[in-house]
N, C-alpha and C. Protein backbone atom coordinates (compact mmCIF):
# COMPACT_ATOMS: atom_id res chain seq x y z
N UNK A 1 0.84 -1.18 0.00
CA UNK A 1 0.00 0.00 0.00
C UNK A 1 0.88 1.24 0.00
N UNK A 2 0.33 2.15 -0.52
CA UNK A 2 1.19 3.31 -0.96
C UNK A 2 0.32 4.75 -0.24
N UNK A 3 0.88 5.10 0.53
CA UNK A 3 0.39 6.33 1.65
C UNK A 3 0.73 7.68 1.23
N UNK A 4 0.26 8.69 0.52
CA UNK A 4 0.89 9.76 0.33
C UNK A 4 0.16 11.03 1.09
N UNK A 5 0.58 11.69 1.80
CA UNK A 5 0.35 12.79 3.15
C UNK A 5 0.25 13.79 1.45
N UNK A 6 -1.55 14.58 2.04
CA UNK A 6 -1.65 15.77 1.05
C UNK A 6 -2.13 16.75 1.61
N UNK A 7 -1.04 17.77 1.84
CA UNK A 7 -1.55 18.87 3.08
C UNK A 7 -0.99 20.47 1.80
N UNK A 8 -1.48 20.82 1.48
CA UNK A 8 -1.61 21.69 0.68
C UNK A 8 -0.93 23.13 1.25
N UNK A 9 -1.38 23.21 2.55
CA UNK A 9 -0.23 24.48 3.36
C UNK A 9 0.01 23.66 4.35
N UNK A 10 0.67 24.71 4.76
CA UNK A 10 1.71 24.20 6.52
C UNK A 10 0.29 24.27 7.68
N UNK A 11 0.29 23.26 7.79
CA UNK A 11 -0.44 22.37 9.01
C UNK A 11 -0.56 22.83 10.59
N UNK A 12 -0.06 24.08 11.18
CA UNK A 12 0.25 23.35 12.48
C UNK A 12 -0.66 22.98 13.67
N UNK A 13 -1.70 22.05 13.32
CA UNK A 13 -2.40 21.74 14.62
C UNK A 13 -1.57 19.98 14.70
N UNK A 14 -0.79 19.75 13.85
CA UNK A 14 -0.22 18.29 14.45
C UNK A 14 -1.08 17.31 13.42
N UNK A 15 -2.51 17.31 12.41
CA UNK A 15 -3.07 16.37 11.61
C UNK A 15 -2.90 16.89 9.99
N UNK A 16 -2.80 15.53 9.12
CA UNK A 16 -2.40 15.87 7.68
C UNK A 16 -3.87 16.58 7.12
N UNK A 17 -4.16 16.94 6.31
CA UNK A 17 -5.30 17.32 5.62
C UNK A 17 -5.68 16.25 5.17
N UNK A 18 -5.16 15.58 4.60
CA UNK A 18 -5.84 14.57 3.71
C UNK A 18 -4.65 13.26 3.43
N UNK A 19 -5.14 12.11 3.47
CA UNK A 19 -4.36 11.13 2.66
C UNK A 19 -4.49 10.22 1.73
N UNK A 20 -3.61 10.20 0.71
CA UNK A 20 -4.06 9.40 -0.19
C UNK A 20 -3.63 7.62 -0.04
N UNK A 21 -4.83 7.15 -0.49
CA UNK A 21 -4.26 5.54 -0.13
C UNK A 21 -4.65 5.01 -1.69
N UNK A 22 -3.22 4.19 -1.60
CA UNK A 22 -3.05 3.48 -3.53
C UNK A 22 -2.52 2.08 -2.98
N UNK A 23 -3.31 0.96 -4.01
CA UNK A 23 -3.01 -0.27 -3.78
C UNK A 23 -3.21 -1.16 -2.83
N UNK A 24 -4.20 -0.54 -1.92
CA UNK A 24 -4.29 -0.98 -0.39
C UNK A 24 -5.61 -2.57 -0.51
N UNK A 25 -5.22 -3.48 -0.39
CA UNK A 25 -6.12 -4.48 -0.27
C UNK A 25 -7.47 -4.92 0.84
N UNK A 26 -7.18 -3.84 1.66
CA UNK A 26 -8.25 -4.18 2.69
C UNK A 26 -8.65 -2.65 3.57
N UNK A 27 -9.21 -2.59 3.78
CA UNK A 27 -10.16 -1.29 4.18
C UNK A 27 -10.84 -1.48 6.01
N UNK A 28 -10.63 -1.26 6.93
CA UNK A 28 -11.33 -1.19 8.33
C UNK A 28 -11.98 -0.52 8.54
N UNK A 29 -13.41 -0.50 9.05
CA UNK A 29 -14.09 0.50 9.73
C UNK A 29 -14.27 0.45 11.10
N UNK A 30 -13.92 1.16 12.17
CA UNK A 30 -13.98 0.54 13.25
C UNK A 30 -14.98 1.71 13.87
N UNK A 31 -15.87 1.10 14.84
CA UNK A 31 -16.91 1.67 15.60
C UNK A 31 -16.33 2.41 16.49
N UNK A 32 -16.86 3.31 17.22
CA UNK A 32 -16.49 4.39 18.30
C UNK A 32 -15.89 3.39 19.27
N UNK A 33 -14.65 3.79 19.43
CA UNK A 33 -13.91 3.23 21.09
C UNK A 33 -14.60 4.15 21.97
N UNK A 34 -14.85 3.50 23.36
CA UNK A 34 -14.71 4.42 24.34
C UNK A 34 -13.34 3.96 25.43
N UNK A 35 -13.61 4.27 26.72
CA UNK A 35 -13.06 3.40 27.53
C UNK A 35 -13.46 2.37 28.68
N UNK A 36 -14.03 1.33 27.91
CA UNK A 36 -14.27 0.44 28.13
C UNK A 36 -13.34 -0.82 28.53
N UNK A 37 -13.96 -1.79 29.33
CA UNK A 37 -13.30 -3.11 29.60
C UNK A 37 -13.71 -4.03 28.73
N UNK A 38 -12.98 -4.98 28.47
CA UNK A 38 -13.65 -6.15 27.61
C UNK A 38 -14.68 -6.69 27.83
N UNK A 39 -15.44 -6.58 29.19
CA UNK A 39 -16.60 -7.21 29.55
C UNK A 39 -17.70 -5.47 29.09
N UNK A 40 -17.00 -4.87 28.65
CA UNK A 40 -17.82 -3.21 28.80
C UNK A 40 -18.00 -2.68 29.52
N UNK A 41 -17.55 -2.74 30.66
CA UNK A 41 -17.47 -1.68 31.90
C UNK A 41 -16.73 -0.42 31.98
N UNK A 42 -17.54 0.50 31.74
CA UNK A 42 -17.09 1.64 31.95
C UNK A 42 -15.25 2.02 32.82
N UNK A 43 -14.82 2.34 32.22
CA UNK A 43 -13.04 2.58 33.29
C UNK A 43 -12.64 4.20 33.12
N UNK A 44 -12.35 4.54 34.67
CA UNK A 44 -11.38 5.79 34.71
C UNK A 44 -12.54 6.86 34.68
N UNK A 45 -13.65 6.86 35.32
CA UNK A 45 -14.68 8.36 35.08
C UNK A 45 -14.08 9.28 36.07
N UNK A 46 -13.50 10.47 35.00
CA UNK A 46 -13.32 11.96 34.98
C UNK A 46 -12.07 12.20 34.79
N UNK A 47 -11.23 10.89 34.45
CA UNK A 47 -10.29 11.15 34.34
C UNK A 47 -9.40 10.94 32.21
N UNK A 48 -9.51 12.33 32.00
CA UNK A 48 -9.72 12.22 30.49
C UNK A 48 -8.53 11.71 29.79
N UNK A 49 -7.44 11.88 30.83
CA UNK A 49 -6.21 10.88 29.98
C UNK A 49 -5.78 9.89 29.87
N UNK A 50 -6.61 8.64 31.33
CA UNK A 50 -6.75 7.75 31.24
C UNK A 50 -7.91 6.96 30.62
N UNK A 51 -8.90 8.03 30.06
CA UNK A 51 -9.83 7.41 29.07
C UNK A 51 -9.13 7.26 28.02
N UNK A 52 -8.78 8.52 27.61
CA UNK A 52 -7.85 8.64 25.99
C UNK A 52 -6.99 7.55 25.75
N UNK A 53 -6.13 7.06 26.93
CA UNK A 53 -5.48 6.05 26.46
C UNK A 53 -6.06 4.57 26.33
N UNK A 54 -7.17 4.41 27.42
CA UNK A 54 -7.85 3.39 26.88
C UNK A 54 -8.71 2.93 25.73
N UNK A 55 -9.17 4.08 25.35
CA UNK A 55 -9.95 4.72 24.29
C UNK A 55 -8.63 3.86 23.15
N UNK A 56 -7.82 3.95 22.82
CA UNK A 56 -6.68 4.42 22.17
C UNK A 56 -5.65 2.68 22.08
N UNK A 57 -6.26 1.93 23.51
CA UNK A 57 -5.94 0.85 23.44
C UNK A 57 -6.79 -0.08 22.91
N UNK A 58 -7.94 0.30 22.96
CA UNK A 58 -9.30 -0.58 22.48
C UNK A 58 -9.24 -0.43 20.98
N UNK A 59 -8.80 0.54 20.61
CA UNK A 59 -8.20 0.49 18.72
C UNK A 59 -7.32 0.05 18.58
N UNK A 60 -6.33 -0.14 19.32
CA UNK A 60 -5.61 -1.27 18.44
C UNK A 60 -5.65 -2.16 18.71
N UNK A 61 -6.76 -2.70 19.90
CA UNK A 61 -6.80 -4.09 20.07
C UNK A 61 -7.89 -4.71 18.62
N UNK A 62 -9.19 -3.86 18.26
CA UNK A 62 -9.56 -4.07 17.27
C UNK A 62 -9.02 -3.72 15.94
N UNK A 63 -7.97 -3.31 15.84
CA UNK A 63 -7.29 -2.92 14.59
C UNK A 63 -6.19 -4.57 14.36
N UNK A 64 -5.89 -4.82 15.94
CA UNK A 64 -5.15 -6.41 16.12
C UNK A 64 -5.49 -7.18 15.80
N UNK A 65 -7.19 -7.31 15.69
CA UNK A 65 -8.02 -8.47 15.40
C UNK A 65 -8.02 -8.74 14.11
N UNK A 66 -7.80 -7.62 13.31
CA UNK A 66 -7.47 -7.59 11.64
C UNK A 66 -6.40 -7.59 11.20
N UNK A 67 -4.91 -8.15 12.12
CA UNK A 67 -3.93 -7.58 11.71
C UNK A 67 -2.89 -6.39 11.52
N UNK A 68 -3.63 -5.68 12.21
CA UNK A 68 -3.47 -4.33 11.29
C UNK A 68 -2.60 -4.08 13.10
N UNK A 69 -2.04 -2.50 12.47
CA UNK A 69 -1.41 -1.52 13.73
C UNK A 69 -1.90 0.09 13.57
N UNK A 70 -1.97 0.45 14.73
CA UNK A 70 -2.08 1.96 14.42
C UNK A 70 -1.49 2.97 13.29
N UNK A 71 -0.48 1.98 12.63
CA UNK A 71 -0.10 2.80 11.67
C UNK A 71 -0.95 2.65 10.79
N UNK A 72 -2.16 1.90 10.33
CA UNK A 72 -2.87 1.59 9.48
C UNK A 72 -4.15 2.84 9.34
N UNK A 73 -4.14 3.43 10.38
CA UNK A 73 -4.94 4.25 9.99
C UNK A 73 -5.16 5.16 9.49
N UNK A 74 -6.00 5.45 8.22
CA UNK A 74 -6.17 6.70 7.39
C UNK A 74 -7.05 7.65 8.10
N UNK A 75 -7.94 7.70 9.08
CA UNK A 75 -9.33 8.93 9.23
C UNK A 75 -9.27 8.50 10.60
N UNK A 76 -9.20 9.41 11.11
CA UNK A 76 -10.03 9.03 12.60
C UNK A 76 -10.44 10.50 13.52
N UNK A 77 -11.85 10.05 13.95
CA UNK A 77 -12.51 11.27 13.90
C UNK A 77 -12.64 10.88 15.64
N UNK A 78 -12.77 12.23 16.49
CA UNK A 78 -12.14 11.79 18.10
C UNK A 78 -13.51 12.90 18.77
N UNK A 79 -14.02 12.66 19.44
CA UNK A 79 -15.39 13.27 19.90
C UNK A 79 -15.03 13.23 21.33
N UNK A 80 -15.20 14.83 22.02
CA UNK A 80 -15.13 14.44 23.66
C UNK A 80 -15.99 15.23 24.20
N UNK A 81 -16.17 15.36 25.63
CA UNK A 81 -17.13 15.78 25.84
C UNK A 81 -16.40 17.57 26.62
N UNK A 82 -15.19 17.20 26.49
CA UNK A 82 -14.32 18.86 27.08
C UNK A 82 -13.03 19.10 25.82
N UNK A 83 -13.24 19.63 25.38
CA UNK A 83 -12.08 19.95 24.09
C UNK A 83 -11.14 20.77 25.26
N UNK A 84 -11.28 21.49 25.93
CA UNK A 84 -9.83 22.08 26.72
C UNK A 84 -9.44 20.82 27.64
N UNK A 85 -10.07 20.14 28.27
CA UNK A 85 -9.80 19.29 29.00
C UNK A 85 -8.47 17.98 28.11
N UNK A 86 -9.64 17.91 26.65
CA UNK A 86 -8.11 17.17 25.60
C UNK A 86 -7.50 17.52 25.94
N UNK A 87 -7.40 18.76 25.24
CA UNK A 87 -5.87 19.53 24.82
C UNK A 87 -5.09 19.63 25.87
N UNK A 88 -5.75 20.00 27.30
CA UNK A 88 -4.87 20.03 28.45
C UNK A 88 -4.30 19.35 29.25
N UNK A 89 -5.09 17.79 28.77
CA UNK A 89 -4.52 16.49 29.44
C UNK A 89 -4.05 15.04 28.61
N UNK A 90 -4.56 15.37 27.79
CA UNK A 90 -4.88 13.93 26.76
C UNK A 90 -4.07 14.04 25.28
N UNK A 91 -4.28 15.68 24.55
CA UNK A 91 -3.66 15.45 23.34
C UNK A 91 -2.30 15.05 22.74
N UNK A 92 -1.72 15.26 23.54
CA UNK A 92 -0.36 15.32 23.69
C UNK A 92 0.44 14.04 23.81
N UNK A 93 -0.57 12.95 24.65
CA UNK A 93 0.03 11.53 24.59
C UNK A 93 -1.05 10.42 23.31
N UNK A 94 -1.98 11.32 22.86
CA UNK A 94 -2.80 10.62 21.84
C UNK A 94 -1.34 10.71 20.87
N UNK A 95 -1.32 12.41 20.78
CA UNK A 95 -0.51 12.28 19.55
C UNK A 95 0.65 11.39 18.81
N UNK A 96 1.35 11.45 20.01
CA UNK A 96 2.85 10.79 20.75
C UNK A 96 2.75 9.54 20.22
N UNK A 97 1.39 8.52 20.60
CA UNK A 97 1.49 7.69 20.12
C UNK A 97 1.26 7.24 18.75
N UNK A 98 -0.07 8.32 18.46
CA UNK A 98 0.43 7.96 16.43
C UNK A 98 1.49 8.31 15.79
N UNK A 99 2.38 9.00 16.35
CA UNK A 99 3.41 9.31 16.06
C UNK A 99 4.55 8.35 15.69
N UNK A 100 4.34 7.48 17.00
CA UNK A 100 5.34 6.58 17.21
C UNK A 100 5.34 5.61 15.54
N UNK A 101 4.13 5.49 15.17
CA UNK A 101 3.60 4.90 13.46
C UNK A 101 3.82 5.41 12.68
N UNK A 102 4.40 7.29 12.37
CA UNK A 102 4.18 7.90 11.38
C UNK A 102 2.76 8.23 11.15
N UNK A 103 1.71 8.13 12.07
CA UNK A 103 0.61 8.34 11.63
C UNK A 103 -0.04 10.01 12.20
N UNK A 104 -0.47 10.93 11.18
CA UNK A 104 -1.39 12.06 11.72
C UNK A 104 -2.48 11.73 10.85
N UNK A 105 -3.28 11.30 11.40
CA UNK A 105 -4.62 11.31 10.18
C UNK A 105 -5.32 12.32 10.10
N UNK A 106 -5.94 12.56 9.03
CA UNK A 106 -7.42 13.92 9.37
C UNK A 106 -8.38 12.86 10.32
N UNK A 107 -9.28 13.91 10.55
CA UNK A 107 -10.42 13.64 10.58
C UNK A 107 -10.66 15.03 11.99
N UNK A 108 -11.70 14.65 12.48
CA UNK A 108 -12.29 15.95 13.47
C UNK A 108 -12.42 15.77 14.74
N UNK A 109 -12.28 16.57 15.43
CA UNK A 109 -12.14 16.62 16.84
C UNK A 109 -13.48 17.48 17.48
N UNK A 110 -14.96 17.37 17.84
CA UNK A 110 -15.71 17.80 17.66
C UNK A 110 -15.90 17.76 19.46
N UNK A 111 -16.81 18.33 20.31
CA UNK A 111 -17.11 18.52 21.22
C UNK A 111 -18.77 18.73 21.10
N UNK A 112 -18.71 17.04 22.05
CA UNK A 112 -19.98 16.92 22.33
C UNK A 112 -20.71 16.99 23.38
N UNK A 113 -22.25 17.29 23.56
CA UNK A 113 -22.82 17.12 24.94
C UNK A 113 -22.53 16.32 25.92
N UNK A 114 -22.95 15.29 25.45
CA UNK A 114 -22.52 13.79 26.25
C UNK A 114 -21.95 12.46 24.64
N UNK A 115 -21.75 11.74 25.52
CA UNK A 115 -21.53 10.13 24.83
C UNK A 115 -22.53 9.50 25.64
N UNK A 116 -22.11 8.08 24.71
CA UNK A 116 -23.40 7.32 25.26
C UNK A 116 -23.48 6.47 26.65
N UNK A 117 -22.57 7.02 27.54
CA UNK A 117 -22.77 6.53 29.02
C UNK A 117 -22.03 7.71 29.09
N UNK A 118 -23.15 8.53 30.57
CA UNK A 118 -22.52 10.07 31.35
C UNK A 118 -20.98 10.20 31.57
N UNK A 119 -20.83 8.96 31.98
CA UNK A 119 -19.51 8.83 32.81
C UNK A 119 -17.99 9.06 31.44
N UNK A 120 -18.29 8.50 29.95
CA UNK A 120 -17.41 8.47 29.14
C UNK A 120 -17.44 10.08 28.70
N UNK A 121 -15.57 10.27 28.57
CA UNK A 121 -15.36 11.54 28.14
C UNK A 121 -14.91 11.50 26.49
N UNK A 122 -14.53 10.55 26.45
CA UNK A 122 -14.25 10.46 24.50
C UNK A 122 -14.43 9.25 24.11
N UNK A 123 -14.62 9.35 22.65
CA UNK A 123 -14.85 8.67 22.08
C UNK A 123 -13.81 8.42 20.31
N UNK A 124 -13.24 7.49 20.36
CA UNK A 124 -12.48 7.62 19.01
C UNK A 124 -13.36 6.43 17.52
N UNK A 125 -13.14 7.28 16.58
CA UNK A 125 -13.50 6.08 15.47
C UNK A 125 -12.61 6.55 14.22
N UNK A 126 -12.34 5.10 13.69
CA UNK A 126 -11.38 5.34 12.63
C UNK A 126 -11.60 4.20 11.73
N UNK A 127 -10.94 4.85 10.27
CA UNK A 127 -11.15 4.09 9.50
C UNK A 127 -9.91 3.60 9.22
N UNK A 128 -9.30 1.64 8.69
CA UNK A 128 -7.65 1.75 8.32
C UNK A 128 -7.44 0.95 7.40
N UNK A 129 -6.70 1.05 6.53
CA UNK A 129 -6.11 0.34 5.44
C UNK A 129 -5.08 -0.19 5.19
N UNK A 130 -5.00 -1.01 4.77
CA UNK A 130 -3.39 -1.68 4.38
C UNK A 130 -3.50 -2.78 3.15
């Protein structure tokens, strides 16, 4: 698969604009992570950087199930319920770790009322290819 980063100006919030994917044989859609346990129990309420990272582990455990690694991902769109609270606790080790892949994907960072249990502060979904 052939990955080409298409960012048309200088970027600096840290995500590509766009990427192009050529030759890629398989396509993932993965449903909203939260931070959940494998049995689904809610983990870590109020604490948004230990959601983020669980959030964050639950994708690549389903990205594992396909093979795949965080570097596989093209889009991933990240919903929380405090956008300063991200940025002030959480973005910084989300990033770090797509990083560690070469990965900045687009997609949006939107701030929502709630998720779908009070207690969850984000939510990640992404799409990945390889």
């Amino acid at each position: 698969m052939q990955r080409t980063v298409v960012n048309p100006w200088n970027n600096p919030e840290g995500f590509d604009q766009g990427v192009l994917i050529e030759g890629h044989r398989r396509i993932l859609f993965l449903s909203g992570q939260c931070s959940v346990s494998p049995a689904g129990a809610s983990l870590y309420p109020g604490d948004m950087r230990a959601q983020t990272a669980q959030a964050l582990d639950n994708v690549e455990t389903v990205l594992a199930g396909a093979g795949m690694t965080l570097g596989a991902i093209v889009r991933m769109n990240t919903h929380v319920t405090d956008i300063d609270a991200f940025f002030e606790r959480a973005g910084d080790m989300m990033a770090e770790r797509l990083a560690a892949f070469d990965v900045r994907p687009p997609g949006v960072l939107s701030g929502v009322t709630r998720l779908a249990r009070p207690e969850l502060l984000i939510e990640l979904e992404a799409i990945a290819a390889d």
